[in-house]
N, C-alpha and C. Protein backbone atom coordinates (compact mmCIF):
# COMPACT_ATOMS: atom_id res chain seq x y z
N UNK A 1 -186.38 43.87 -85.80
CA UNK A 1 -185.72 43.63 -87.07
C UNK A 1 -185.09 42.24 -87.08
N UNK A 2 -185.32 41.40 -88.22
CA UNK A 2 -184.18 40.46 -88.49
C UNK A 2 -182.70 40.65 -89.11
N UNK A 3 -182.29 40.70 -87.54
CA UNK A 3 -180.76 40.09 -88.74
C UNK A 3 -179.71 39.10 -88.73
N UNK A 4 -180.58 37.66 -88.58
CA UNK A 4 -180.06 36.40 -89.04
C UNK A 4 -180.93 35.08 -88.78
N UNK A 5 -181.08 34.48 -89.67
CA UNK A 5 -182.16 33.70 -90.11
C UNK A 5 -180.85 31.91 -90.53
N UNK A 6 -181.35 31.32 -89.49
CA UNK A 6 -180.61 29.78 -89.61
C UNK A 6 -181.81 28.78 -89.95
N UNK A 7 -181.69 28.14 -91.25
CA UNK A 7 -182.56 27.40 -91.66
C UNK A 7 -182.44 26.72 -92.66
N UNK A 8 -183.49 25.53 -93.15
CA UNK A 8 -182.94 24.47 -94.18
C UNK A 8 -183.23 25.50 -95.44
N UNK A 9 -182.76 25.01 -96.36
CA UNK A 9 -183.03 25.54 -97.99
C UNK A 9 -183.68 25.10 -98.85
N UNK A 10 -185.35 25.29 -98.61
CA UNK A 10 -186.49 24.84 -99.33
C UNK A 10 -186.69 25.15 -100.68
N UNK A 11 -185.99 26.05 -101.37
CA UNK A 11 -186.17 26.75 -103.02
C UNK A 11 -184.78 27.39 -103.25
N UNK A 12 -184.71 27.12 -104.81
CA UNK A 12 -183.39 27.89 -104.47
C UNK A 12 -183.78 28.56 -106.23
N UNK A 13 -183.53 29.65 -106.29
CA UNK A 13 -184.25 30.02 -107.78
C UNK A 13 -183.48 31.35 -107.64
N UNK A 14 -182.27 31.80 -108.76
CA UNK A 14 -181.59 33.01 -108.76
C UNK A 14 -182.83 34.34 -108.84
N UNK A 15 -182.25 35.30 -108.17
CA UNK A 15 -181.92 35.53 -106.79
C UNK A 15 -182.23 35.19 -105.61
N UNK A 16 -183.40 34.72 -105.49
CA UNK A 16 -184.37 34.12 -104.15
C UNK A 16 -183.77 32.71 -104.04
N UNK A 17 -183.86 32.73 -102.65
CA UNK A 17 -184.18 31.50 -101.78
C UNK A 17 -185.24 31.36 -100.86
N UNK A 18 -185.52 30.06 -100.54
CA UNK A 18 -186.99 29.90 -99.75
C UNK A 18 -186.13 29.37 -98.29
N UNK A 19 -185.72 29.56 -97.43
CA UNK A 19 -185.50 29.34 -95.99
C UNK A 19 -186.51 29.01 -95.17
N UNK A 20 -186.75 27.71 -94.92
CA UNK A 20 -187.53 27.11 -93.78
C UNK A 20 -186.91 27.30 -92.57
N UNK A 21 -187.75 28.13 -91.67
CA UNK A 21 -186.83 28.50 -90.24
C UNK A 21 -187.90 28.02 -89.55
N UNK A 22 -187.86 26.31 -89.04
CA UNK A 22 -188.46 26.19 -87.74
C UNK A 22 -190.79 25.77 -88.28
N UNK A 23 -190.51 25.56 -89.63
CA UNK A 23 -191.55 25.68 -90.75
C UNK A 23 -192.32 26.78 -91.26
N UNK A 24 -191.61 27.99 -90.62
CA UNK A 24 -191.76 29.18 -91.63
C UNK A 24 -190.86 29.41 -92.88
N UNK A 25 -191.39 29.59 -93.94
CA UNK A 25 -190.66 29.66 -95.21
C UNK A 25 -190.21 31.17 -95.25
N UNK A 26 -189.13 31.80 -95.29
CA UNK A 26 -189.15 32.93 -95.34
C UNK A 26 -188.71 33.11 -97.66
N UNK A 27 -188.66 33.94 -97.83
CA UNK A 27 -187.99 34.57 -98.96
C UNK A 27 -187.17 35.57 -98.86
N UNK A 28 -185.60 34.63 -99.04
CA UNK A 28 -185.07 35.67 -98.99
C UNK A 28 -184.59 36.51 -100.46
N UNK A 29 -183.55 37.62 -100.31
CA UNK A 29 -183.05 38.16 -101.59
C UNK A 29 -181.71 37.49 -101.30
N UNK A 30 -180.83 37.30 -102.33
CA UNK A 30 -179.45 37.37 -101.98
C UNK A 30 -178.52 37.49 -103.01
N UNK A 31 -177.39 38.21 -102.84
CA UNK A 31 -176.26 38.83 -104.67
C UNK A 31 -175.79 37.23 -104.56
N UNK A 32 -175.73 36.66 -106.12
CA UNK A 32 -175.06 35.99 -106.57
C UNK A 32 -173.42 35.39 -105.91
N UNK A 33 -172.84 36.38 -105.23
CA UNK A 33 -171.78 35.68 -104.77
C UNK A 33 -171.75 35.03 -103.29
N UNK A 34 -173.18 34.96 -102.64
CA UNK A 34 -173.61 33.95 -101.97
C UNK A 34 -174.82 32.87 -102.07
N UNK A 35 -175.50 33.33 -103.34
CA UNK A 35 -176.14 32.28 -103.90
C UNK A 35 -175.44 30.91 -104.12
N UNK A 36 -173.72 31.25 -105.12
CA UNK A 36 -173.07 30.38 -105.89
C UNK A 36 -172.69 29.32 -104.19
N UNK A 37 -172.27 29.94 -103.38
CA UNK A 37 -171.68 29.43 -102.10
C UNK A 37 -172.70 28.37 -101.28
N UNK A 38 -173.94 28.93 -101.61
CA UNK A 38 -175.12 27.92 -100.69
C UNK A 38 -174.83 26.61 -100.61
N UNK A 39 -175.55 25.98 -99.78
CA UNK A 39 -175.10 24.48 -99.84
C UNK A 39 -176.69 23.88 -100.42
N UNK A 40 -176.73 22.55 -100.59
CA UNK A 40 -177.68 21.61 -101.52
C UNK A 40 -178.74 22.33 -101.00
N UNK A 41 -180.20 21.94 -101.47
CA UNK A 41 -181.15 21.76 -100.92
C UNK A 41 -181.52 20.85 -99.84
N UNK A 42 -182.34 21.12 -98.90
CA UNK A 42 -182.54 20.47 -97.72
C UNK A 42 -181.38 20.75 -96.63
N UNK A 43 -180.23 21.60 -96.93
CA UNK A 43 -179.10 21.68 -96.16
C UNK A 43 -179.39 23.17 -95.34
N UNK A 44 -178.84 22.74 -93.84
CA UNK A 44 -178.37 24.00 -93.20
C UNK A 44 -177.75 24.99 -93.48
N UNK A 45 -178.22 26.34 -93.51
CA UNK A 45 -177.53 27.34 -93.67
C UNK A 45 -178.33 28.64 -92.97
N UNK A 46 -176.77 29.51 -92.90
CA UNK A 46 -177.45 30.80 -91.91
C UNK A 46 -176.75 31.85 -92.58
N UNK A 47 -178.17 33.02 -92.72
CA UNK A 47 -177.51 33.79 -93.71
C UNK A 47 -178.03 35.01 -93.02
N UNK A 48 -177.03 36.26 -92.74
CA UNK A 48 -177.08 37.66 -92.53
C UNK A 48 -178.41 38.56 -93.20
N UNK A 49 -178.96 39.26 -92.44
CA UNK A 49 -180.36 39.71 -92.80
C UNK A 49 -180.55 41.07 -92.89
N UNK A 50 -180.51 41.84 -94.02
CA UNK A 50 -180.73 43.43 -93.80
C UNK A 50 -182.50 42.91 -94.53
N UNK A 51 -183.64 43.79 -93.70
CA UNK A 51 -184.80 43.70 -93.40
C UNK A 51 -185.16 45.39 -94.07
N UNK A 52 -186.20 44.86 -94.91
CA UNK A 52 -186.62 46.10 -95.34
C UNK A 52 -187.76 46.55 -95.39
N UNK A 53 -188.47 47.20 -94.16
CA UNK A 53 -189.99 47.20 -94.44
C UNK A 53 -190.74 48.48 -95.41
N UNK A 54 -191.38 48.02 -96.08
CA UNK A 54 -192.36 49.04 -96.82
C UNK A 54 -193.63 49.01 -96.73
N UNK A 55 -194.28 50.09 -97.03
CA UNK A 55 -195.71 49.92 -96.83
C UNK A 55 -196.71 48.93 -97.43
N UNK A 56 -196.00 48.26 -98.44
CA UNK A 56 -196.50 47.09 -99.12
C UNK A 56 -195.80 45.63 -99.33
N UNK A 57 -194.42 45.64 -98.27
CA UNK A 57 -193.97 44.64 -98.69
C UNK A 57 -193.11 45.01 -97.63
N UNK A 58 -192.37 43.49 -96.93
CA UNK A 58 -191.81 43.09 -96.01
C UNK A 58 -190.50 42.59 -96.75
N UNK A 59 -189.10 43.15 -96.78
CA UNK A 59 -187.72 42.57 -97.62
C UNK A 59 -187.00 42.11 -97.31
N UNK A 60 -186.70 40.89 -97.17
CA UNK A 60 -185.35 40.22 -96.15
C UNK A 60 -184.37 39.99 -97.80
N UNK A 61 -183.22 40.72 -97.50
CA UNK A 61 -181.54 40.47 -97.92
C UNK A 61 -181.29 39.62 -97.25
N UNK A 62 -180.64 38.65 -97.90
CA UNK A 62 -179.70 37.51 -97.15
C UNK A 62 -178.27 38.08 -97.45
N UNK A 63 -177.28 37.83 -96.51
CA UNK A 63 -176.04 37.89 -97.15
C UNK A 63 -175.01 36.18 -96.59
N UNK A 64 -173.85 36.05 -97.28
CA UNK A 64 -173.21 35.00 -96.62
C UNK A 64 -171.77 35.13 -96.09
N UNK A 65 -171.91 36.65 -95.75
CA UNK A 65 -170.63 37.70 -94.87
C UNK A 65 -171.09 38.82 -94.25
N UNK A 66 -170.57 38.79 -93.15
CA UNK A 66 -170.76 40.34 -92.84
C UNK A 66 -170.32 41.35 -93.37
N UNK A 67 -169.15 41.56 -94.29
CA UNK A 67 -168.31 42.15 -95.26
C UNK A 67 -169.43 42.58 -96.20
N UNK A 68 -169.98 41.65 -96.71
CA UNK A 68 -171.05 41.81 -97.70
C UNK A 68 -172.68 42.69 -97.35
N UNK A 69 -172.68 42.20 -96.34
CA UNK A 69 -173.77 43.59 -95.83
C UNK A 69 -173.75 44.64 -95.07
N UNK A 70 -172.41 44.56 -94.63
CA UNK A 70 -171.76 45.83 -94.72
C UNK A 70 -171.86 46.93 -95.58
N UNK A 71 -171.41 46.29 -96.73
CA UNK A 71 -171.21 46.60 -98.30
C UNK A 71 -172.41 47.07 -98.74
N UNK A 72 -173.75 46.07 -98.84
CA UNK A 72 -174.87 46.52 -99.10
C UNK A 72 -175.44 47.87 -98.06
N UNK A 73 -175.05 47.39 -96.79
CA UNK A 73 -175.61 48.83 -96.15
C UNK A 73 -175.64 50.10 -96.53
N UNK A 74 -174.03 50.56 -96.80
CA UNK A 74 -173.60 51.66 -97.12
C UNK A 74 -173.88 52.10 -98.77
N UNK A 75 -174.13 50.55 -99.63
CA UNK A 75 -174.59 51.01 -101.28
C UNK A 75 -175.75 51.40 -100.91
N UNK A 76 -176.84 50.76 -100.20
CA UNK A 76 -178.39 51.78 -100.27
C UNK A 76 -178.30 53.09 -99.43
N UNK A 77 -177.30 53.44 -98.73
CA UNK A 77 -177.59 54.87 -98.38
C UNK A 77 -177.31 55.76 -99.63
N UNK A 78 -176.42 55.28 -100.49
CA UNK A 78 -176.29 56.26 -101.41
C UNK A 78 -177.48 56.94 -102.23
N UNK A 79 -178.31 58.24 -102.64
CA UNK A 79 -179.18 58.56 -103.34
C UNK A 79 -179.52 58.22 -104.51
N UNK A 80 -180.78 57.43 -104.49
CA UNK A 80 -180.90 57.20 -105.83
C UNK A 80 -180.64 55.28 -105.77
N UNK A 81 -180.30 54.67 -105.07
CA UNK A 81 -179.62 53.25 -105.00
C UNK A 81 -180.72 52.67 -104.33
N UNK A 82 -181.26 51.56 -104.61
CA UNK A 82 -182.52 50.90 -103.52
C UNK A 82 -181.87 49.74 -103.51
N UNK A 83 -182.35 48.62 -102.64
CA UNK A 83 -181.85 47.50 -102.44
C UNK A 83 -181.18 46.40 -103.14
N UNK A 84 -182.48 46.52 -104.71
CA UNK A 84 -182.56 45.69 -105.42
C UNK A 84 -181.09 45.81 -106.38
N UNK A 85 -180.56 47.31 -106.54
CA UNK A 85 -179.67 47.73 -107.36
C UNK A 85 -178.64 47.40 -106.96
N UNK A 86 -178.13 47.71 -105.36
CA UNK A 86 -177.48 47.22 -104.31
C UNK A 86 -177.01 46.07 -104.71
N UNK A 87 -178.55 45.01 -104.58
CA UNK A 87 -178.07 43.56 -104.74
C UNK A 87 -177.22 42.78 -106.46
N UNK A 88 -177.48 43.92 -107.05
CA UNK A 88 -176.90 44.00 -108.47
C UNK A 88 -175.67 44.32 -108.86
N UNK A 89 -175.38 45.12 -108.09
CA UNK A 89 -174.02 45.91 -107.64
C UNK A 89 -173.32 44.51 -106.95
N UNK A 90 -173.50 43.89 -105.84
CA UNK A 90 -172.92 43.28 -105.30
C UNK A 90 -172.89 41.35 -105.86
N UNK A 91 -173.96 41.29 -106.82
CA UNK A 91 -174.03 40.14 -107.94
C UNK A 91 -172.59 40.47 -108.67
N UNK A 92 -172.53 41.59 -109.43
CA UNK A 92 -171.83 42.11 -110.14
C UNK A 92 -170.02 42.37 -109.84
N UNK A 93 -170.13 42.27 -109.00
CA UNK A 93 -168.38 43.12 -108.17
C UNK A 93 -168.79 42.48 -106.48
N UNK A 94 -167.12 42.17 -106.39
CA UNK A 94 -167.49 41.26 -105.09
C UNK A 94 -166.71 42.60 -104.31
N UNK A 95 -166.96 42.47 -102.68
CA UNK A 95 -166.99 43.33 -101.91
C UNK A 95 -165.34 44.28 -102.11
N UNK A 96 -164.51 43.49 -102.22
CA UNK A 96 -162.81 43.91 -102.41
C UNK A 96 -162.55 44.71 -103.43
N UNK A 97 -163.85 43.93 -104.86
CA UNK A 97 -163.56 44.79 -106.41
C UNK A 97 -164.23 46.42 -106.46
N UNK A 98 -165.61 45.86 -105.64
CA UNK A 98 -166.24 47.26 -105.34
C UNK A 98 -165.11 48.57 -104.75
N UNK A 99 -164.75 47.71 -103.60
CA UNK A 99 -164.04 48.87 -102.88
C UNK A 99 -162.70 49.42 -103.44
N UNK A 100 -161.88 48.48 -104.68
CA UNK A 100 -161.03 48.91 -105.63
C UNK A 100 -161.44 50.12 -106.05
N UNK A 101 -162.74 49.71 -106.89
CA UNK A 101 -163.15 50.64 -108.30
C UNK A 101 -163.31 52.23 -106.93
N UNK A 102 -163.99 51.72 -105.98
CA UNK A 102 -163.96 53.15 -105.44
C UNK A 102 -162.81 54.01 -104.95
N UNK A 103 -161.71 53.33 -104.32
CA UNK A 103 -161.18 54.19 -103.91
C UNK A 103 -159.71 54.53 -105.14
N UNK A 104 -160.30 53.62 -106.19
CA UNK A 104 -159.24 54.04 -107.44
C UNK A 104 -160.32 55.32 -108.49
N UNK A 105 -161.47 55.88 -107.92
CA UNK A 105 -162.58 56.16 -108.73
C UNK A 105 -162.80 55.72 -110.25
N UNK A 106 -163.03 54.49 -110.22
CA UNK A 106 -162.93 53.78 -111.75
C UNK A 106 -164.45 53.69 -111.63
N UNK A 107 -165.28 54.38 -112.33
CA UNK A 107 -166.49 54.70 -112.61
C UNK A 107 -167.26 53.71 -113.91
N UNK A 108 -166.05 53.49 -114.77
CA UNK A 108 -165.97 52.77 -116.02
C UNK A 108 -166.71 51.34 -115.51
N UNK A 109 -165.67 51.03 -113.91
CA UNK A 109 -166.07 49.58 -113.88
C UNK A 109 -167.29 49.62 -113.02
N UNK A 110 -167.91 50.41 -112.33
CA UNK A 110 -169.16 50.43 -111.55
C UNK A 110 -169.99 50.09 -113.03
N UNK A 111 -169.98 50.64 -114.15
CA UNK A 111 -170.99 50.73 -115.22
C UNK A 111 -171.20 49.29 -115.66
N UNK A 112 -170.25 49.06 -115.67
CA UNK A 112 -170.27 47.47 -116.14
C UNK A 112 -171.55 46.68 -115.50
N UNK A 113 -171.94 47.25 -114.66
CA UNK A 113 -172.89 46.56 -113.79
C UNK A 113 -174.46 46.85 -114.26
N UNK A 114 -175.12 45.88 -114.60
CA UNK A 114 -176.13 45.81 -115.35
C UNK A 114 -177.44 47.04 -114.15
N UNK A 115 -177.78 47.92 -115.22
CA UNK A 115 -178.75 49.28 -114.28
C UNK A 115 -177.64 50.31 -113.30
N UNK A 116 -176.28 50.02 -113.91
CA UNK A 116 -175.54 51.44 -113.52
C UNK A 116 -175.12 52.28 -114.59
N UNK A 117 -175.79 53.21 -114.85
CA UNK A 117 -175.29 54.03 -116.02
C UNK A 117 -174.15 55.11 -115.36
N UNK A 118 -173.66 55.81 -115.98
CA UNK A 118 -172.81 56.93 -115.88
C UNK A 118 -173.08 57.48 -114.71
N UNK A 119 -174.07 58.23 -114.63
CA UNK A 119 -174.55 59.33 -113.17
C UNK A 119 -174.90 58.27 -111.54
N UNK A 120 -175.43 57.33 -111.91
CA UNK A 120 -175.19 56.43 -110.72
C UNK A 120 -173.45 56.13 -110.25
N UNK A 121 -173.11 55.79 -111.32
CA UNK A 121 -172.00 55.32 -110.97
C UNK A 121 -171.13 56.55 -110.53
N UNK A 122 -171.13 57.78 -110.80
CA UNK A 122 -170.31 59.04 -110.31
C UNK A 122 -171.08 58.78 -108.90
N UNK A 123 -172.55 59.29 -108.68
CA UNK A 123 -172.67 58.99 -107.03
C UNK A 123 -171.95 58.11 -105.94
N UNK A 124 -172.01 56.90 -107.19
CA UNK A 124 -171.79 55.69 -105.56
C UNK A 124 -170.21 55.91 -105.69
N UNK A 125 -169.40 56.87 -106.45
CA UNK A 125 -168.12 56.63 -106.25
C UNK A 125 -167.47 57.74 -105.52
N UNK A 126 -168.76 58.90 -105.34
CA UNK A 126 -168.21 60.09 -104.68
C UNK A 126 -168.40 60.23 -103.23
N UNK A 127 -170.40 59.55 -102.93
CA UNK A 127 -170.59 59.20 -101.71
C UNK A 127 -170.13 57.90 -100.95
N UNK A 128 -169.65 57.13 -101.33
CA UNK A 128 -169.10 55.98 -100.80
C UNK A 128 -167.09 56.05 -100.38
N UNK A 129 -166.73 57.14 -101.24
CA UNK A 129 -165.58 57.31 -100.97
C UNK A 129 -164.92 57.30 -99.45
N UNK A 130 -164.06 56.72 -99.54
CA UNK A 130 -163.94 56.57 -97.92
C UNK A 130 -164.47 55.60 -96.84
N UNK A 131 -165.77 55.64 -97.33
CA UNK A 131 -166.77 54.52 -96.38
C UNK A 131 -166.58 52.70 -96.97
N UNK A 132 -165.78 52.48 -97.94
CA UNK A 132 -165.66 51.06 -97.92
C UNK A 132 -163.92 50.88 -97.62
N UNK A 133 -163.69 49.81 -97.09
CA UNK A 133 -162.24 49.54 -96.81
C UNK A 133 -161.90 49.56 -95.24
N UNK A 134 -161.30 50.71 -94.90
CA UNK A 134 -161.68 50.20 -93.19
C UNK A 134 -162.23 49.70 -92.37
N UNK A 135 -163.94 50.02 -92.73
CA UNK A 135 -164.84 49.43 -92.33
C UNK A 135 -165.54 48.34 -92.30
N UNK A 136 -164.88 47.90 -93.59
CA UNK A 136 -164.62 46.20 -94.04
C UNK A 136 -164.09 45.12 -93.44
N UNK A 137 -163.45 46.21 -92.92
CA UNK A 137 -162.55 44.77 -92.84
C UNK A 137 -160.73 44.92 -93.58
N UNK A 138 -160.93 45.76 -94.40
CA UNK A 138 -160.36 45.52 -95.89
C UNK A 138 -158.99 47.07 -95.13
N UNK A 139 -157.84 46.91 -95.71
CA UNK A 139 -156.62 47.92 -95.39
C UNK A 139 -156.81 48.81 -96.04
N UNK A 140 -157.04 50.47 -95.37
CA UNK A 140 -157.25 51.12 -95.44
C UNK A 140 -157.08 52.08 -96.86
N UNK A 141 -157.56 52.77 -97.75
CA UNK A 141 -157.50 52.70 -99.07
C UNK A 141 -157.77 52.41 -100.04
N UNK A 142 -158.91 51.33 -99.57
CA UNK A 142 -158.55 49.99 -100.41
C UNK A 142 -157.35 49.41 -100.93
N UNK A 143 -156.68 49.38 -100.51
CA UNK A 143 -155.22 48.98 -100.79
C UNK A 143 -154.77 47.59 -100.87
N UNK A 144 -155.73 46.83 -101.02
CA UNK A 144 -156.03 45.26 -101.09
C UNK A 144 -155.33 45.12 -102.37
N UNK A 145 -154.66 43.84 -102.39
CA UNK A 145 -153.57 42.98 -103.46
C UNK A 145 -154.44 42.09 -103.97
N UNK A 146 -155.13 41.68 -103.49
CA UNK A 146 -155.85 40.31 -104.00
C UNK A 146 -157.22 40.44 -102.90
N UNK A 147 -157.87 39.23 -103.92
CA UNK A 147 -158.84 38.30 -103.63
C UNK A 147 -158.29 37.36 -102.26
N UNK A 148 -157.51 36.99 -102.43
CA UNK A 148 -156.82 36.22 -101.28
C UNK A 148 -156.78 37.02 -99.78
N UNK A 149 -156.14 38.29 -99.96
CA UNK A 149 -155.95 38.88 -98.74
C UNK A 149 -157.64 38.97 -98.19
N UNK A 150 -158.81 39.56 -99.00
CA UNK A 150 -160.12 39.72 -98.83
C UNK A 150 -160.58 38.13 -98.18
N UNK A 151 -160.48 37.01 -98.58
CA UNK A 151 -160.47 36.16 -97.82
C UNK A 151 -159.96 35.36 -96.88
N UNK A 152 -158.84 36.14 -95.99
CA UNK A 152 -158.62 35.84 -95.30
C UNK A 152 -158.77 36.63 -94.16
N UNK A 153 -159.39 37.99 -94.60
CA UNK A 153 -160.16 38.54 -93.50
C UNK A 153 -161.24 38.39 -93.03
N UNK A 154 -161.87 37.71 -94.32
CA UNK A 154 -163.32 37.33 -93.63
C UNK A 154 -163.30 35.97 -93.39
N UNK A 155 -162.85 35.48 -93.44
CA UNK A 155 -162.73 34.12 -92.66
C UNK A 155 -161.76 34.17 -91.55
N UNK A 156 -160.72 35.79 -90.98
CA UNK A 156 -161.55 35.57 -89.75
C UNK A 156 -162.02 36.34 -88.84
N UNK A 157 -162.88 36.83 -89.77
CA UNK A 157 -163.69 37.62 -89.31
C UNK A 157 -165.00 36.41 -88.68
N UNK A 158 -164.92 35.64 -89.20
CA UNK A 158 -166.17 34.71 -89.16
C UNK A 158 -165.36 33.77 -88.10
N UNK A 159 -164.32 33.85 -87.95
CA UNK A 159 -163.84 32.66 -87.14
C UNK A 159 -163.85 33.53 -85.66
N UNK A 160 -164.32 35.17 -85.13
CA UNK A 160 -165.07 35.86 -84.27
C UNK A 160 -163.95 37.00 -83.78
N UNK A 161 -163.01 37.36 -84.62
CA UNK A 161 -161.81 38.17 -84.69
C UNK A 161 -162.65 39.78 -85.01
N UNK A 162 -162.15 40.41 -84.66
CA UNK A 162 -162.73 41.68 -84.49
C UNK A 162 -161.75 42.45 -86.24
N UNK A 163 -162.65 43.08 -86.98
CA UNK A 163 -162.42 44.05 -88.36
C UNK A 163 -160.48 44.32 -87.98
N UNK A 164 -160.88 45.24 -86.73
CA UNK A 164 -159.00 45.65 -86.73
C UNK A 164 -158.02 44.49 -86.49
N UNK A 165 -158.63 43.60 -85.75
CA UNK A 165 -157.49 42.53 -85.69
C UNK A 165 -157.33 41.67 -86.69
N UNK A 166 -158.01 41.47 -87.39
CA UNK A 166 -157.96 41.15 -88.68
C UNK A 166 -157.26 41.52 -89.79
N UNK A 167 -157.53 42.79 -90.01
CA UNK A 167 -156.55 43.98 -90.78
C UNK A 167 -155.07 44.43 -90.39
N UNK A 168 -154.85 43.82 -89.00
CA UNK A 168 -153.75 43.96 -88.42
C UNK A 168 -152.90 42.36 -88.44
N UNK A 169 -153.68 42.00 -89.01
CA UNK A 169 -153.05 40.69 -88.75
C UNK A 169 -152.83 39.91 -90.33
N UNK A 170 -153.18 41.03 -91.29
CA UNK A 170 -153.53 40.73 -92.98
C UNK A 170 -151.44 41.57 -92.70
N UNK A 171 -151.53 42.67 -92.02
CA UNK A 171 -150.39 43.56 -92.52
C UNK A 171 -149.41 42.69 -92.30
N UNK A 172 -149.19 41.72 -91.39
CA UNK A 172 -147.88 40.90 -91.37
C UNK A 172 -147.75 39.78 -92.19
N UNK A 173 -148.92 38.90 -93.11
CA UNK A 173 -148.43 38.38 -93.73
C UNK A 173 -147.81 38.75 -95.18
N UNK A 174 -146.97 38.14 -95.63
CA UNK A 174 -146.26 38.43 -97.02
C UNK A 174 -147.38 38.35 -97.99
N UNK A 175 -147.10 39.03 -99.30
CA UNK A 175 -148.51 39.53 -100.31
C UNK A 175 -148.87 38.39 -100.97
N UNK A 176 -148.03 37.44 -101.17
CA UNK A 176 -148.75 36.24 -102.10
C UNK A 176 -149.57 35.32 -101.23
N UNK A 177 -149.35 35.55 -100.04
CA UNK A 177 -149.82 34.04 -99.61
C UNK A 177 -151.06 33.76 -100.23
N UNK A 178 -151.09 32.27 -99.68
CA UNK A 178 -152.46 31.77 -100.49
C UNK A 178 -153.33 31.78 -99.27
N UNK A 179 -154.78 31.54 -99.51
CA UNK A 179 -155.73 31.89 -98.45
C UNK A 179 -155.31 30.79 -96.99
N UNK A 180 -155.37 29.64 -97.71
CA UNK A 180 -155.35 28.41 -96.43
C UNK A 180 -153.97 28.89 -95.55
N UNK A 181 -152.57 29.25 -96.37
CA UNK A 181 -151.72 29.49 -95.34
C UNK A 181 -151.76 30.60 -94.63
N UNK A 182 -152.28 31.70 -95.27
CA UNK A 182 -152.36 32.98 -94.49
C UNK A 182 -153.77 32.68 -93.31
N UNK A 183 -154.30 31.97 -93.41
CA UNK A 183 -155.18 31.68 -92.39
C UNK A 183 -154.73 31.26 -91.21
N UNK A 184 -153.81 30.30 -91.44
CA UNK A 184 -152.42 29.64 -90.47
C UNK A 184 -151.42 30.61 -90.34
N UNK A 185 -151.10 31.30 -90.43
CA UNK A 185 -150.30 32.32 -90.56
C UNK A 185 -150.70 33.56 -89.28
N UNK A 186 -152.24 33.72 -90.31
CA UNK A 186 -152.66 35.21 -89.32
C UNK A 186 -153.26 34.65 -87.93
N UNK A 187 -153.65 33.23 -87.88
CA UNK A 187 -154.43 32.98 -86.59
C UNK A 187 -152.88 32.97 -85.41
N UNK A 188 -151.63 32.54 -85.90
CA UNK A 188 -150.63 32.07 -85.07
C UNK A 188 -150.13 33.53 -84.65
N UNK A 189 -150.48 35.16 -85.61
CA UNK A 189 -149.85 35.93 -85.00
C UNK A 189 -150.84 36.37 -84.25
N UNK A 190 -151.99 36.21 -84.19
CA UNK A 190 -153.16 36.46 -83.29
C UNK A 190 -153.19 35.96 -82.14
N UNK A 191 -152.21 34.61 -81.92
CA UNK A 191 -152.64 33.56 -80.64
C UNK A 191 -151.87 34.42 -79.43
């Protein structure tokens, strides 16, 4: 299985990207809130890989967090959810909003999401219950204040901090901080 692909950025066309790894072009998929993040064309980048084989087709997901395919993992187990919807879901609602609407069961706002009608959206809010937020990364509950706190777990999560120390290290800073200081903040209670 692939799961991570470092390479220049030969195409870039919403949702797909073309990744030259080494002069293989791969195609990848990827949700919109790491499309917007990519860097130029011709630029380095390495993006997280959920791999999907079918009997007619070979599927590389890109993601540009582990948070985020996390996220996607657990949306395609749900029944009825395939990748592509997944990746719609997660275009649509970023990993923190998802895990709001779920563990507040706001069904209203899953719909919002272009190909979630009513009965999808009761699934992914009954089988997913529980399974986003801890496992994130994210304080237990979803009990997340902000966008801010969500990025400062995954950055450092990415900086090679382990989910709980992360989440343990979100609980001591004060609720407003802004991302850059709570980054300085949570790395100094970590040191």
């Amino acid at each position: 299985m692939i799961g991570r692909l470092t390479g220049l950025i030969a195409e870039k066309t919403p949702p797909q990207v073309l990744l030259d790894v080494g002069g293989v072009g791969y195609d990848v998929e990827v949700p919109m809130s790491t499309f917007y993040n990519l860097p130029a064309l011709g630029e380095r980048v390495t993006l997280l890989i959920h791999e999907v084989i079918r009997e007619d087709a070979h599927l590389l997901f890109g993601f540009g967090t582990a948070a985020e395919r996390a996220t996607f993992r657990e949306v395609v187990k749900v029944s009825g959810v395939g990748p592509r919807t997944a990746l719609s879901i997660l275009s649509g609602l970023s990993v923190t909003e998802l895990a709001q609407a779920v563990s507040r069961q706001e069904g209203g706002r899953l719909q919002k999401v272009p190909g979630i009608g009513k009965k999808t959206a009761e699934r992914l809010l009954l089988e997913l219950k529980g399974k986003l937020g801890p496992d994130l990364g994210l304080p237990a509950g979803g009990a997340v204040v902000s966008d801010n706190q969500a990025d400062i777990v995954q950055a450092l999560m990415a900086l090679g901090y382990n989910e709980k120390d992360a989440a343990a290290a979100l609980k001591k800073l004060p609720p407003d901080v802004g991302v850059s200081e709570g980054i300085k903040l949570a790395l100094k209670s970590l040191a």
